[in-house]
C-alpha atoms as a PDB file:
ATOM      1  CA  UNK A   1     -10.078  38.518  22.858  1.00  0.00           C
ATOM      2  CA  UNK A   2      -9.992  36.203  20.171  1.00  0.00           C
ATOM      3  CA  UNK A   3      -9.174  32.350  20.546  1.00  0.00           C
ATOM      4  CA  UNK A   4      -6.376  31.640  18.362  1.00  0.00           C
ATOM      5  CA  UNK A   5      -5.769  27.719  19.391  1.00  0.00           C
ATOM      6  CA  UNK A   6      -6.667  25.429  16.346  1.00  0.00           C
ATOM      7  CA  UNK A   7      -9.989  23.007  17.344  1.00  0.00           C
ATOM      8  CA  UNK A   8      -9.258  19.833  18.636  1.00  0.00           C
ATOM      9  CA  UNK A   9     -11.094  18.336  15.496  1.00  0.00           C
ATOM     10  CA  UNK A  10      -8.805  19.559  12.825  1.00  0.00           C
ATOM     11  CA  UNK A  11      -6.422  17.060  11.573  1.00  0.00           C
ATOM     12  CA  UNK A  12      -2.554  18.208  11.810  1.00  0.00           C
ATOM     13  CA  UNK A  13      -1.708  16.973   8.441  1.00  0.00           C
ATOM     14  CA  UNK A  14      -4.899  15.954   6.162  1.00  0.00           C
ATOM     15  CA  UNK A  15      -2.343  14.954   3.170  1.00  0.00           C
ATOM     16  CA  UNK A  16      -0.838  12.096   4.950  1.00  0.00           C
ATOM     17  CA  UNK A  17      -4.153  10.483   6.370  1.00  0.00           C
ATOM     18  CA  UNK A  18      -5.647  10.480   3.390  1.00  0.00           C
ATOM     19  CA  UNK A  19      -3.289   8.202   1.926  1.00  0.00           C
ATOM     20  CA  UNK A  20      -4.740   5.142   1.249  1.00  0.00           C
ATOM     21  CA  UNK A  21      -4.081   1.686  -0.631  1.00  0.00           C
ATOM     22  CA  UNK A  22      -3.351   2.923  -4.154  1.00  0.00           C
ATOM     23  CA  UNK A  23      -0.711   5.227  -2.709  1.00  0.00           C
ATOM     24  CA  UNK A  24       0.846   2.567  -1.415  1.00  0.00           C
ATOM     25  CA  UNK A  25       0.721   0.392  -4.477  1.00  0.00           C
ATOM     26  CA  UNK A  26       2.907   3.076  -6.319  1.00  0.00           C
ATOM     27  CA  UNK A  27       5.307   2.686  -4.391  1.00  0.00           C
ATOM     28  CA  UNK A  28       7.986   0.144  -6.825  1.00  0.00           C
ATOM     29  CA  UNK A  29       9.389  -1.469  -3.778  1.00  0.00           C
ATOM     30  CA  UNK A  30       6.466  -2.974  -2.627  1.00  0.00           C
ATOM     31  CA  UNK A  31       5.294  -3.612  -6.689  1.00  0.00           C
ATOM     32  CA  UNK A  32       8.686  -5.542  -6.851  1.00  0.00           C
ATOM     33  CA  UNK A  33       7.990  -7.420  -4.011  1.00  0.00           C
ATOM     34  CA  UNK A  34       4.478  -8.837  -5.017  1.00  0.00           C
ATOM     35  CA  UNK A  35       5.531  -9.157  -8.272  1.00  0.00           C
ATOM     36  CA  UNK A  36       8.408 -11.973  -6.894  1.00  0.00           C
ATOM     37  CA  UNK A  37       6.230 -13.310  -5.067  1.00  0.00           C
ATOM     38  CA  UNK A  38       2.873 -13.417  -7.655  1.00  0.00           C
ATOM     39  CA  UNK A  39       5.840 -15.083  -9.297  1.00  0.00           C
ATOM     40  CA  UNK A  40       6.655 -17.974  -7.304  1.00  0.00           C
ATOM     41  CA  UNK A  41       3.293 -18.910  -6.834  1.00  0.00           C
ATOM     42  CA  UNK A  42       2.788 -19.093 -10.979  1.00  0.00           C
ATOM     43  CA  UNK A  43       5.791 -20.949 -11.274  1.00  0.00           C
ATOM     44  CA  UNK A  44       4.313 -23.251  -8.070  1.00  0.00           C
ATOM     45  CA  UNK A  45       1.367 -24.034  -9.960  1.00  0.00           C
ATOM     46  CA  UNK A  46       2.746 -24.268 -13.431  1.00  0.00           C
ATOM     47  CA  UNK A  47       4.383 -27.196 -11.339  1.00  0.00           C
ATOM     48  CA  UNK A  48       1.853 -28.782 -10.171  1.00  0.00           C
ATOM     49  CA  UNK A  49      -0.236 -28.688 -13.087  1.00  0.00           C
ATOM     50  CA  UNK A  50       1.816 -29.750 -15.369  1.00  0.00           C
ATOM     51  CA  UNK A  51       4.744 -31.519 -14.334  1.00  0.00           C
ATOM     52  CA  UNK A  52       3.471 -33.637 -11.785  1.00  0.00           C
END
């Protein structure tokens, strides 16, 4: 008889684990978002430096 169950081992979907950090940078909602908020901190210390 042969053992047809997969091993324990094998992952059940090796495309989604091996996702990482730049997949998630491609995503544009998440570029948006650190681009408003790499935004506000520029315009924070354009402030500071050179209006106060």
């Amino acid at each position: 008889m042969l053992d047809t169950t997969p091993p324990e081992h094998a992952p059940a979907r090796p495309d989604a684990e091996r996702r990482g950090c730049l997949f998630a940078l491609s995503q544009p909602p998440l570029m948006i978002f650190l681009l408003v908020i790499g935004c506000l901190l520029m315009l924070g210390a354009v402030h500071d430096l050179f209006l106060l």
